[in-house]
Each structure stands twice: as C-alpha cells, then as structure tokens.
Protein backbone atom coordinates (compact mmCIF):
# COMPACT_ATOMS: atom_id res chain seq x y z
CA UNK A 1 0.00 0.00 0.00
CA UNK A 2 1.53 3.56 -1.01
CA UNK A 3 1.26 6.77 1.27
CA UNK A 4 1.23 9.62 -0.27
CA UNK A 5 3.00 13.15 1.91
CA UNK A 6 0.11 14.88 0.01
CA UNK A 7 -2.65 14.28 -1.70
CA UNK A 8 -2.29 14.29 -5.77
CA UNK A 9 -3.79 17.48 -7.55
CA UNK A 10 -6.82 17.19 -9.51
CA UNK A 11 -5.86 19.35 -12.55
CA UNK A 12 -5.38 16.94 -15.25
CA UNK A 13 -4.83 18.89 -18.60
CA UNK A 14 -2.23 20.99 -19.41
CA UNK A 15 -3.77 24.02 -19.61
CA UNK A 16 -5.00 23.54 -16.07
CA UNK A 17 -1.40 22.04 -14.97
CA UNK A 18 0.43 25.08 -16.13
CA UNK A 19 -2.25 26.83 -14.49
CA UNK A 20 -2.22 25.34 -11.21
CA UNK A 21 1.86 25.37 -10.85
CA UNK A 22 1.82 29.08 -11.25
CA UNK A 23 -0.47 29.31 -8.92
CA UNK A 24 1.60 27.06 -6.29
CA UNK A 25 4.80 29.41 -7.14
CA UNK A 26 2.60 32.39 -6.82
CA UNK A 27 1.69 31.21 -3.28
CA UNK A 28 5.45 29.81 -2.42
CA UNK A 29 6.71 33.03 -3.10
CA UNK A 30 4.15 35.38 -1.07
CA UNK A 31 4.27 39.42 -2.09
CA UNK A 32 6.63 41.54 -1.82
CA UNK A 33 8.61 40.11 -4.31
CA UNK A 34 11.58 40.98 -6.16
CA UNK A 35 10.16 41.20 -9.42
CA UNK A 36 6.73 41.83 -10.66
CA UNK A 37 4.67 42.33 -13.41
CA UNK A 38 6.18 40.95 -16.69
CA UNK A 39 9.39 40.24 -14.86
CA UNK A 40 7.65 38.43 -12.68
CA UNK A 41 6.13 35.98 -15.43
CA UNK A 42 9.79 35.27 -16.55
CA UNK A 43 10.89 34.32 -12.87
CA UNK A 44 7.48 32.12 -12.68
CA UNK A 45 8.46 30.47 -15.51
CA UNK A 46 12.11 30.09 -15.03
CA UNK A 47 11.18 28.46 -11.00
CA UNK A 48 8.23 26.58 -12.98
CA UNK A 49 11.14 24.59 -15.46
CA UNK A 50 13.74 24.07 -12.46
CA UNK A 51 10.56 23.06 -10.02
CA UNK A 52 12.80 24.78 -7.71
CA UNK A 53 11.60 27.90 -6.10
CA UNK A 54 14.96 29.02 -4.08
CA UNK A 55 16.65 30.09 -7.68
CA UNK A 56 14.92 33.30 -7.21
CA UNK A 57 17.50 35.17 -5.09
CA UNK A 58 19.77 34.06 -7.86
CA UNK A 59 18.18 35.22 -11.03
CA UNK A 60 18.83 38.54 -12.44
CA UNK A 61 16.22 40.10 -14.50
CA UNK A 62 16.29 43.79 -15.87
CA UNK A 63 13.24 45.76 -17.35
CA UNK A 64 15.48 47.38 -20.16
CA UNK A 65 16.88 43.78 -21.23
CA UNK A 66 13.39 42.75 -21.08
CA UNK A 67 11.82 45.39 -23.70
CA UNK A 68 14.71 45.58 -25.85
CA UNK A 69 14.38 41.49 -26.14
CA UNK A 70 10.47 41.87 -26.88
CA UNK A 71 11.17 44.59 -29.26
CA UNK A 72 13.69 42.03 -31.03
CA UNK A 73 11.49 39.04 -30.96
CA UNK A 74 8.75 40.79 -33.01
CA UNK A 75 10.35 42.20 -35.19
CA UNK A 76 11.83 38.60 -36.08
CA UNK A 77 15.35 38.37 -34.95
CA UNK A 78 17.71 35.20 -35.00
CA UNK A 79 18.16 33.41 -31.89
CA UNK A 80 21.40 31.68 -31.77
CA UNK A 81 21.26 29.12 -29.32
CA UNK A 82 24.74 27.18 -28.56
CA UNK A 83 23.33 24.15 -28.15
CA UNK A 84 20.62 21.93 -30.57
CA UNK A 85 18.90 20.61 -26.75
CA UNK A 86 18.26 24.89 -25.92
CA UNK A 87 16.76 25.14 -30.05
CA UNK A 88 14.49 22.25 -29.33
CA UNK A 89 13.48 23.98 -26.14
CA UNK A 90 11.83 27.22 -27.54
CA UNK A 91 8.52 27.05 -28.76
CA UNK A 92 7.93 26.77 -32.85
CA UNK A 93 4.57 27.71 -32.66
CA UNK A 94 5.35 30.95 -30.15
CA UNK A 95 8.43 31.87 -32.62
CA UNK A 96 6.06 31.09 -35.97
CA UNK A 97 3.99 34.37 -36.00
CA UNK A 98 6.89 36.61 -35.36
CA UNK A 99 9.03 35.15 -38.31
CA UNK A 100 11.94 34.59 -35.59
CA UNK A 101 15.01 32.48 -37.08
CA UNK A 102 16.68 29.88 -34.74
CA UNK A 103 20.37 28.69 -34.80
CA UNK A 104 21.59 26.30 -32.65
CA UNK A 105 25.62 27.19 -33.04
CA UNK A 106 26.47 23.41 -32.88
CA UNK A 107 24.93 23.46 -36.38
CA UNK A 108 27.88 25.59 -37.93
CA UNK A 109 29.87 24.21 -40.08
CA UNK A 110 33.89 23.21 -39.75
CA UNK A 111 33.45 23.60 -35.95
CA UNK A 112 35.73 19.98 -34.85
CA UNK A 113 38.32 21.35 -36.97
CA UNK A 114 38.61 24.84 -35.57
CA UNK A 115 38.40 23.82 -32.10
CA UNK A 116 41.19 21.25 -32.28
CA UNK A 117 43.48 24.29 -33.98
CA UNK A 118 42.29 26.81 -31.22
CA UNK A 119 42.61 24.05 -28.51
CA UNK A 120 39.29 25.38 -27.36
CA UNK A 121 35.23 24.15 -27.05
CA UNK A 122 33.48 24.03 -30.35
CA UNK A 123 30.95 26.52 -28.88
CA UNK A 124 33.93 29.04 -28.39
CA UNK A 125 34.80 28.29 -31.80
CA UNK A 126 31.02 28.79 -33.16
CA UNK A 127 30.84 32.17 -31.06
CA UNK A 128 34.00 33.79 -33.12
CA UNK A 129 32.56 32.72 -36.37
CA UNK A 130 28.70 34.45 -36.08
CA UNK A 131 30.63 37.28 -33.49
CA UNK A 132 29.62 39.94 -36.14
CA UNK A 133 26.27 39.33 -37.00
CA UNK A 134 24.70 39.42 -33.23
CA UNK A 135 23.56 43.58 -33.52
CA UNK A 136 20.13 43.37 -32.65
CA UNK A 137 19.42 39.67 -32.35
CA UNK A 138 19.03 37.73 -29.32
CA UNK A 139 21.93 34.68 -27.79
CA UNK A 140 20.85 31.98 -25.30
CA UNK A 141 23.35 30.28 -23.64
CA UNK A 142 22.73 27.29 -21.02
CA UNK A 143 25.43 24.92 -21.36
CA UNK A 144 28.71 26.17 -22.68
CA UNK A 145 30.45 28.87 -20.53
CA UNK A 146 33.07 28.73 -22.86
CA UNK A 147 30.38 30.17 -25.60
CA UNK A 148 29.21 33.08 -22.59
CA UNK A 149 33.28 33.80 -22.10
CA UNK A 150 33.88 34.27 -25.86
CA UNK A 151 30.23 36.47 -26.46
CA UNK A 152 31.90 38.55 -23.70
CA UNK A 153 35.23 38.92 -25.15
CA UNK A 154 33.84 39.21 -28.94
CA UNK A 155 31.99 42.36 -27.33
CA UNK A 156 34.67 44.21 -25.43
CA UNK A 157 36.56 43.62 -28.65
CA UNK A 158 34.00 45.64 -30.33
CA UNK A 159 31.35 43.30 -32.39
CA UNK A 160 27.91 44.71 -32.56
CA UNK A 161 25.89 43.59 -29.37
CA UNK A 162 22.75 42.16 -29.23
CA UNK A 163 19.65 42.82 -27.78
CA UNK A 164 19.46 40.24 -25.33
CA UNK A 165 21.66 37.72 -23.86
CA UNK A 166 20.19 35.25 -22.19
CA UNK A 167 23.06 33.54 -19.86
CA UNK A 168 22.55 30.75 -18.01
CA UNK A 169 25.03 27.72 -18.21
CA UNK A 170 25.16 25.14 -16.15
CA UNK A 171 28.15 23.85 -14.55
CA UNK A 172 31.01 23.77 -12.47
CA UNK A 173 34.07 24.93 -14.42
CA UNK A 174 33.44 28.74 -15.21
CA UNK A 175 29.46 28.62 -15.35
CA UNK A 176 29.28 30.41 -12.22
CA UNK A 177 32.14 32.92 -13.14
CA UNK A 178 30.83 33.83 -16.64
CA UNK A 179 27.72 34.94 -15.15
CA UNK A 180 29.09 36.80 -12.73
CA UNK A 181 31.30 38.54 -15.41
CA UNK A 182 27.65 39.05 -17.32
CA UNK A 183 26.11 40.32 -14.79
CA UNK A 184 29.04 43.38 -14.25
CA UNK A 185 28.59 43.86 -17.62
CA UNK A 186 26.80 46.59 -19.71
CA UNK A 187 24.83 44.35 -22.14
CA UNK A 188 20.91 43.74 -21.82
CA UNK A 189 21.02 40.55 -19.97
CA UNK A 190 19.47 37.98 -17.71
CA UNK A 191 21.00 35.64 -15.87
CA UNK A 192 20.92 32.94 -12.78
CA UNK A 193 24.32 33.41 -10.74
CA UNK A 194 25.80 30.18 -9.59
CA UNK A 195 25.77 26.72 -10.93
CA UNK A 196 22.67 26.27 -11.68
CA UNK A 197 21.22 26.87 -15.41
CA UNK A 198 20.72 24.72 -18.17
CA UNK A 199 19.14 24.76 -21.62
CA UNK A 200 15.57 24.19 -20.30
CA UNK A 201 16.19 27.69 -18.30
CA UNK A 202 17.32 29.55 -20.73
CA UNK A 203 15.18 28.70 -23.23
CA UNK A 204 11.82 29.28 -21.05
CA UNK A 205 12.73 33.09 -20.58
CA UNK A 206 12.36 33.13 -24.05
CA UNK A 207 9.15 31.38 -24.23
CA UNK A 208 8.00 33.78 -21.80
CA UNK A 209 8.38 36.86 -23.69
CA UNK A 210 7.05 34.95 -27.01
CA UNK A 211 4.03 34.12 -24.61
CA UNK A 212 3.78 38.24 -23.77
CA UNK A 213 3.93 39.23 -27.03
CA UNK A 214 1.03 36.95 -28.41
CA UNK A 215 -0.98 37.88 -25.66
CA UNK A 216 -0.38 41.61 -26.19
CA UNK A 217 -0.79 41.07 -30.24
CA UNK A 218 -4.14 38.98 -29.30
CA UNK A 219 -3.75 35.81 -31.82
CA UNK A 220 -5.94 34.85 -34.25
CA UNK A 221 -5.26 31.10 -33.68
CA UNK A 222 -6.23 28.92 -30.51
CA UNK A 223 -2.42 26.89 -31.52
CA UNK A 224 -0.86 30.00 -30.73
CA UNK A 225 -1.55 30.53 -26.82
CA UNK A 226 -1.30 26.66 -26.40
CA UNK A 227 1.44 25.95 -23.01
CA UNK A 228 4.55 24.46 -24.70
C-alpha cells in the first residue's frame, strides 16, 4: 500500500497544470517580491522549469533587457542558441507568427576542426565565427560557458551587441564565473548566478516573452496561446 506526503492534484490537462503550478509558485513566493509584473512571469516560468523555487535570489532580470528582447522578438530576430537541446526547447509555434530564425551554433559548419586548432570548445569556436552578425538579435546560452566567455570577449573587442543575452550555463568549471562577469557587464542581460542553469532555463525566458507578445498582439489562432 503507497502513502502519499500529500494528496495528488486534480488538474489533469495541461492548460489547467500550467495553471495550477503558477499558482503554487505564486503562493510559495508570497508578495513583496523581487520582481513583478512581466518580470515576474519570466521568474514564474524560469522556477516553474527548475521546479525549484529558491533560484529566485539568484536570477537577475532587468526591465530594459526585457523590452529591448520583446522589441527584437517581433520584429523577427535570429536566436542563436549554442546548443541543438536549448533550439528544441523554444517554442515553434510561439516563434512562428513573429518570423523569428533559430540557430543552434552546434549546427555551424567546420566547428571539430577549428576547435582542435584553437585548442578550445566548439561553442567558443562557433561564437568567433557568427561574433559579427549578433547587432540586434538575441543569444541563449545554457550549457557552454566557454560560448558566454567568448560572447563577452567578442563584445569588449567591439562586435555589434545584441539585444538580449540570455546567460545561463550550467556547470562547475566557469558557469558560475561567466555569469558573474555578465552580470558586471553593460549588455541587456538575464541571468541565474551560480551553478545552476541549463538549456531548459534559458530557453523558457524566451518562451515567456514569445508568450507576452502573443498575448499583447491577441492571436488569431487557438495553436498560438497553447502551453509548450
């Protein structure tokens, strides 16, 4: 015979899931809290993908970063992701109305070969080859800190910066120190300081704003407000 700590929930679909979970974070995390409105729907949905609601004193979310990343997103940037797992993460349907281009930088061509001459991650290697065509697009990162390192460097060196980064890799070895280095820095940003990140993460900010701006744009299709 099992015990259950608590009883099970009764929502069943996932509209009412994704419904019910926000409502459990809202109540987890009582008012005041540190963000709110829209930047509070990208911190629900970032503790909502790590089930984990004590990432919030970690997570840094700006309003500027957050408009200039909207403003990007409809008018149909490229999203370079630097892994395929953070592509498959963002929402086709969202990204479909808004025309919105997505490259996962593993995709790139030549990439084993210039990482064995550099002596360097094939995300590092990816990041120097697209460095000039970032102005006004938007770069999620939430596995390589070697790919957040590079963006960094690429943009003190002078390439055109985008209009959001979203930096979040997960790790041990640098993750925690390139978003700490993001986080000093002048670029629209947001980021989760510490270990903690991942693909998943990274990608769901993005999913957020998509969310926002079909809301705000009120959809003509039932597909397009569907939870992901």
């Amino acid at each position: 015979m099992y015990h259950l700590s608590q009883p099970l929930d009764s929502a069943q679909s996932p509209a009412s899931i994704e419904k019910r979970s926000f409502e459990l974070i809202d109540q987890c995390v009582p008012s005041p809290r540190p963000y709110a409105g829209r930047l509070w729907e990208i911190a629900r949905r970032c503790i909502h993908t790590s089930g984990d609601c004590s990432i919030l004193p970690d997570l840094r979310l700006s309003a500027s970063a957050l408009e200039r990343g909207l403003e990007a997103l409809s008018l149909g940037c490229t999203i370079y992701t630097d892994t395929r797992m953070a592509r498959e993460a963002l929402s086709q349907r969202r990204l479909a109305p808004f025309g919105c281009r997505v490259l996962a930088l593993m995709d790139l061509p030549g990439l084993e070969t210039l990482a064995r001459q550099k002596g360097t991650t094939r995300a590092h290697a990816a990041l120097r080859q697209i460095k000039d065509q970032l102005r006004g697009q938007v770069v999620v990162i939430g596995n390589a800190p070697t790919a957040l390192l590079c963006l960094l460097d690429c943009l003190q060196e002078g390439s055109p910066e985008p209009a959001l980064i979203v930096g979040m890799p997960v790790g041990f070895v640098n993750a925690a120190q390139s978003k700490e280095l993001l986080n000093q820095s002048p670029y629209s940003h947001f980021t989760l300081l510490g270990t903690r990140g991942g693909s998943a993460l990274a990608a769901c900010c993005i999913n957020a704003m998509l969310e926002m701006l079909l809301r705000e744009n009120t959809p003509t299709t039932q597909e397009a407000v569907l939870p992901a």
